[in-house]
Protein backbone atom coordinates (compact mmCIF):
# COMPACT_ATOMS: atom_id res chain seq x y z
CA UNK A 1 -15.76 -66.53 -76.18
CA UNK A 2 -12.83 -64.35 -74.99
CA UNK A 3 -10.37 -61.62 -75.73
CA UNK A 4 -7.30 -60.38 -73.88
CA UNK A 5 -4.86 -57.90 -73.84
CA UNK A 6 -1.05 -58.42 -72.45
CA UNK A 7 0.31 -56.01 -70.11
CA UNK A 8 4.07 -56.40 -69.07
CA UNK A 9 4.43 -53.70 -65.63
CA UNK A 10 7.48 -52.60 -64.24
CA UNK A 11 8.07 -55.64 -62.20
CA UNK A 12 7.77 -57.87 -65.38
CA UNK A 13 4.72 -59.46 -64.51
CA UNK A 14 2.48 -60.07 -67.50
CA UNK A 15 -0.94 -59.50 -66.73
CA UNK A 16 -3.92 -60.22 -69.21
CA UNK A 17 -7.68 -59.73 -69.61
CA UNK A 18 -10.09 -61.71 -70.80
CA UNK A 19 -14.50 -62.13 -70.99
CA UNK A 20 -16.31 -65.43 -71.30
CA UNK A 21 -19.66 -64.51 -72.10
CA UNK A 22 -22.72 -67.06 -70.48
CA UNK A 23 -25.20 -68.81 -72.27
CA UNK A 24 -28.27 -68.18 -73.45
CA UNK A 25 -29.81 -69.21 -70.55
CA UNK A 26 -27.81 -66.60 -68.35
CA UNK A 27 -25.30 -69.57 -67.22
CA UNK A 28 -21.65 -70.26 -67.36
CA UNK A 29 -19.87 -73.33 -65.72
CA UNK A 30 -16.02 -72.89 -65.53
CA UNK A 31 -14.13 -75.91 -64.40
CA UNK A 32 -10.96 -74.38 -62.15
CA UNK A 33 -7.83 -77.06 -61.99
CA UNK A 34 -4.03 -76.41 -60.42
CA UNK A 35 -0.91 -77.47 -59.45
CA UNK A 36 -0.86 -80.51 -61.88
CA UNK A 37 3.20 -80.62 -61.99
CA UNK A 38 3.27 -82.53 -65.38
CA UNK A 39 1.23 -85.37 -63.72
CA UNK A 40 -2.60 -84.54 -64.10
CA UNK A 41 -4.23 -87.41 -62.38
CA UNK A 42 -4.89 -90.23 -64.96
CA UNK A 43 -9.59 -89.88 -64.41
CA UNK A 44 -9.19 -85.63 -64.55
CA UNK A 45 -10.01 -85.23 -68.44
CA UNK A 46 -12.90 -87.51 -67.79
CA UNK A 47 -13.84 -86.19 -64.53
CA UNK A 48 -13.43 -82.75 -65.52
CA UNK A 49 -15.67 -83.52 -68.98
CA UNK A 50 -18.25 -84.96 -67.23
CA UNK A 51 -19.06 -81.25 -65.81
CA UNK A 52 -19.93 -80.15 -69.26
CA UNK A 53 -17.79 -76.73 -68.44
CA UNK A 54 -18.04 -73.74 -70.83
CA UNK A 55 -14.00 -73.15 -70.39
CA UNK A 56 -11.16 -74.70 -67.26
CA UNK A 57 -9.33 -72.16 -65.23
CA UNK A 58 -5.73 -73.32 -64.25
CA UNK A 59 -4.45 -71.62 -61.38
CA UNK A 60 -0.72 -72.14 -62.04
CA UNK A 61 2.50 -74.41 -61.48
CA UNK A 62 1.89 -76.51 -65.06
CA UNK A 63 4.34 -78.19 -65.69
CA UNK A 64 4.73 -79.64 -68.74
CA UNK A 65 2.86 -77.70 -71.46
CA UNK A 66 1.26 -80.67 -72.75
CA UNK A 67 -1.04 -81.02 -69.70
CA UNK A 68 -2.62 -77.58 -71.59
CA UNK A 69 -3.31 -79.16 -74.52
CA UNK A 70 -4.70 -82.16 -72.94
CA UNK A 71 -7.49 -80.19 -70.91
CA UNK A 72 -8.08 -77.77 -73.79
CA UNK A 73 -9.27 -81.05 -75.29
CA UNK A 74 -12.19 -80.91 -72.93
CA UNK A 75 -12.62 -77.19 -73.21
CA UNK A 76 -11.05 -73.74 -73.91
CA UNK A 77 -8.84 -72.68 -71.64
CA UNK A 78 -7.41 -70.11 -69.20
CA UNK A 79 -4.24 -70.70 -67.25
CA UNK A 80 -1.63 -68.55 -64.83
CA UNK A 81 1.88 -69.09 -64.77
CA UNK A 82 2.93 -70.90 -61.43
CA UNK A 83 6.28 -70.68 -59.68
CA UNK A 84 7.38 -73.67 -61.57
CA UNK A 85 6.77 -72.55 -65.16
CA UNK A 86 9.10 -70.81 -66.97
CA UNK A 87 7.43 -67.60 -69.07
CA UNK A 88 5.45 -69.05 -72.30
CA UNK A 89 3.36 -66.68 -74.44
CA UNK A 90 -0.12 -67.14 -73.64
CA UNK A 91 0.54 -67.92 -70.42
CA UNK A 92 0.50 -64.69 -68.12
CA UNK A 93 2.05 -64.41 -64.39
CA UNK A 94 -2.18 -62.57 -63.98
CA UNK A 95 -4.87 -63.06 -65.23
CA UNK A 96 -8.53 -61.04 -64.71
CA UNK A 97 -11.51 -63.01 -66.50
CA UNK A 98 -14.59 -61.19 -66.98
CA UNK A 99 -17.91 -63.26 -66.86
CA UNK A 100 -20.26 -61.26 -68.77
CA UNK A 101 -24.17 -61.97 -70.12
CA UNK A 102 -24.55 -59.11 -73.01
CA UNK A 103 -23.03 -55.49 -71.61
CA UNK A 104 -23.27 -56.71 -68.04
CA UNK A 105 -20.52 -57.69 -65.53
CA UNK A 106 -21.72 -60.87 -63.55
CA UNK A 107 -18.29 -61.63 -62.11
CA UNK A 108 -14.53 -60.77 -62.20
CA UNK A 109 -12.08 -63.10 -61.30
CA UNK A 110 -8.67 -62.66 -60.38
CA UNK A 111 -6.18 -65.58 -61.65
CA UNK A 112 -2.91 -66.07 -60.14
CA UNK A 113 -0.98 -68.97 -58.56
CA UNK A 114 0.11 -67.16 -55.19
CA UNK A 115 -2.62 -65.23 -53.04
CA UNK A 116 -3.28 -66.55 -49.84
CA UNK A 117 -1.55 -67.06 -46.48
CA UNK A 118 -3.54 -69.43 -44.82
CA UNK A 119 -7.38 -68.47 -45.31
CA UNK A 120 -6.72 -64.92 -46.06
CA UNK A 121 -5.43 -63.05 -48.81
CA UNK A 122 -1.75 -61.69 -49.12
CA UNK A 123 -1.49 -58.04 -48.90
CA UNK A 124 -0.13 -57.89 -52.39
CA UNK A 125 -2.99 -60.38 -53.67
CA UNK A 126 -5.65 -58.28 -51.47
CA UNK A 127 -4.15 -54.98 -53.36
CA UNK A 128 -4.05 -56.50 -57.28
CA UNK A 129 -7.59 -57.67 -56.55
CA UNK A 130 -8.96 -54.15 -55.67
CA UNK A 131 -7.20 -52.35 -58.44
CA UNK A 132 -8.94 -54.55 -60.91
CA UNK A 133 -12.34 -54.62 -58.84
CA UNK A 134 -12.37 -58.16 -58.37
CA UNK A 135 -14.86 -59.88 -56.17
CA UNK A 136 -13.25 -63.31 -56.42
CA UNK A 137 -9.35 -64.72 -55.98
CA UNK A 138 -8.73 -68.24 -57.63
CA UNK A 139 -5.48 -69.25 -56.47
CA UNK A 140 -3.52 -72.51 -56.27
CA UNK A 141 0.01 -73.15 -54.84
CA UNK A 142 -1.16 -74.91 -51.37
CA UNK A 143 -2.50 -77.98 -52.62
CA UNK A 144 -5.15 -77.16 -50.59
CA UNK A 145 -8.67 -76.68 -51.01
CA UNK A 146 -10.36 -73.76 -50.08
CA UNK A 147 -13.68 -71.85 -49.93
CA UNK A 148 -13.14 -68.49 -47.78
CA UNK A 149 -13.94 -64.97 -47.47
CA UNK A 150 -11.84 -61.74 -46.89
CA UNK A 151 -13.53 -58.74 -46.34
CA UNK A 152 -15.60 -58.20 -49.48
CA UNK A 153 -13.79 -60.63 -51.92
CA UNK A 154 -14.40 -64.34 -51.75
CA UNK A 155 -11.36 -66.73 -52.26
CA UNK A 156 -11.01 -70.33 -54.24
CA UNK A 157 -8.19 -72.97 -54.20
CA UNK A 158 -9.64 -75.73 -56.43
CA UNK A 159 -6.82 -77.94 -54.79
CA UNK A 160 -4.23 -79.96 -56.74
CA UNK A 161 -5.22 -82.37 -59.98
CA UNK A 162 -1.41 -83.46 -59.69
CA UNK A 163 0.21 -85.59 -57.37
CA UNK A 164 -0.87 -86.24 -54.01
CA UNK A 165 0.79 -83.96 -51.56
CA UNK A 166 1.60 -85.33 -47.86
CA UNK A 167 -1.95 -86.12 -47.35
CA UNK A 168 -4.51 -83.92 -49.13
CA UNK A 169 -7.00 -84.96 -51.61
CA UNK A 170 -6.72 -84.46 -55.02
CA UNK A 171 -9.34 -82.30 -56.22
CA UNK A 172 -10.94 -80.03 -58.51
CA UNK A 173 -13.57 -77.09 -58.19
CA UNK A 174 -16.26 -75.58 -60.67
CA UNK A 175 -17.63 -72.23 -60.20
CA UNK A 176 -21.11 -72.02 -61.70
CA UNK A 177 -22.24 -68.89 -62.07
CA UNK A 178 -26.18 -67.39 -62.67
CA UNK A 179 -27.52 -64.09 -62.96
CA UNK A 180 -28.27 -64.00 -59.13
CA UNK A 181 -25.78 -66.33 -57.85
CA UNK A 182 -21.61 -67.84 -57.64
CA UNK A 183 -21.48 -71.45 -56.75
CA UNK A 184 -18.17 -72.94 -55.38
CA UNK A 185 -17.46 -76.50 -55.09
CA UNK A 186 -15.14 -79.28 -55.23
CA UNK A 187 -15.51 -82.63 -56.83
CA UNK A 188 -12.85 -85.31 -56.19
CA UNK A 189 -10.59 -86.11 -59.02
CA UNK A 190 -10.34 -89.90 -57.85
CA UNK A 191 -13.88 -90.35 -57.40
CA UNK A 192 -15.69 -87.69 -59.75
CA UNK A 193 -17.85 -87.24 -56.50
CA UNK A 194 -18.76 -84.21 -54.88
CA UNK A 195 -15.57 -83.31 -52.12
CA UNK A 196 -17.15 -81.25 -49.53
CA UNK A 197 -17.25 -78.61 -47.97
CA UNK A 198 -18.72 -76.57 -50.67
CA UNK A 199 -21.03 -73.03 -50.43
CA UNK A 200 -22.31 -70.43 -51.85
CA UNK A 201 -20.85 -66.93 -51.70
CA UNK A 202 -22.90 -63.76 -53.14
């Protein structure tokens, strides 16, 4: 389903690649989790399973490694290295994920835990995510959910599976991708309902 390379710079930060290839049908569903601190919500595994997704995206600040092998019980899985986590192999600081259907690029991601200030990218985020030609940023850190746009790249902060911060629902997000169209949503982790807002971005 994947393969990746690790690539340590000259500021230490481990960056990897890897490709998820769609099915036959020309569709790939990838559930995207973060910030679950050790203390995924007790529904997420069923929540999240209930989506059917071909692999989860965690966007950083673990925890406890054994919240990995929990949701790789529900499906394969790619996760970032918050500010929490201390450096484990397999676990990069960046991660780009090619979605692919044969030889063909459908969508690059960008991984990482830190990206946005407010509803914009960071200038350092906005940089990595041109020199790898990404067209979409899944970040966590905030706790907060997010759908936005910045210039030509979209941007996606499933929220937090972990526990409730201040206020702010605890949520998850699927990106559904087709051979004409990205899908972002949210679904609440309490409820397995749909948390809006939610759109489309080409």
């Amino acid at each position: 389903m994947y393969s990746g390379t690790a690539v340590v710079g000259r500021s230490k930060t481990v960056q990897e690649h890897a490709r998820v290839r769609v099915r036959d049908d020309g569709s790939l569903l990838l559930a995207v989790v973060a910030d679950t601190h050790s203390a995924p919500h007790p529904d997420a595994a069923k929540h999240l399973r209930a989506q059917s997704p071909d692999a989860i995206l965690h966007a950083g600040d673990v925890g406890d490694r054994v919240v990995l092998d929990g949701l790789r019980a529900v499906a394969p899985i790619f996760a970032v290295r918050g500010n929490i986590d201390g450096r484990t192999p397999g676990v990069p600081d960046v991660l780009t994920v090619d979605v692919v259907a044969g030889d063909a690029l459908l969508l690059r991601i960008l991984l990482l835990h830190i990206a946005v200030d407010g509803p914009r990218l960071r200038a350092d985020a906005a940089r990595l995510a041109r020199s790898v030609d990404a067209t979409l940023v899944v970040c966590g850190h905030s706790h907060v959910p997010l759908v936005a746009r910045d210039g030509d790249v979209s941007i996606f902060n499933p929220g937090s599976i972990g526990p409730r911060r201040f206020r702010l629902p605890i949520v998850f997000g699927t990106i559904h991708v087709t051979r004409s169209a990205v899908r972002l949503a949210h679904f609440d982790c309490e409820t397995g309902e749909p948390w809006r807002p939610n759109r489309s971005v080409a």
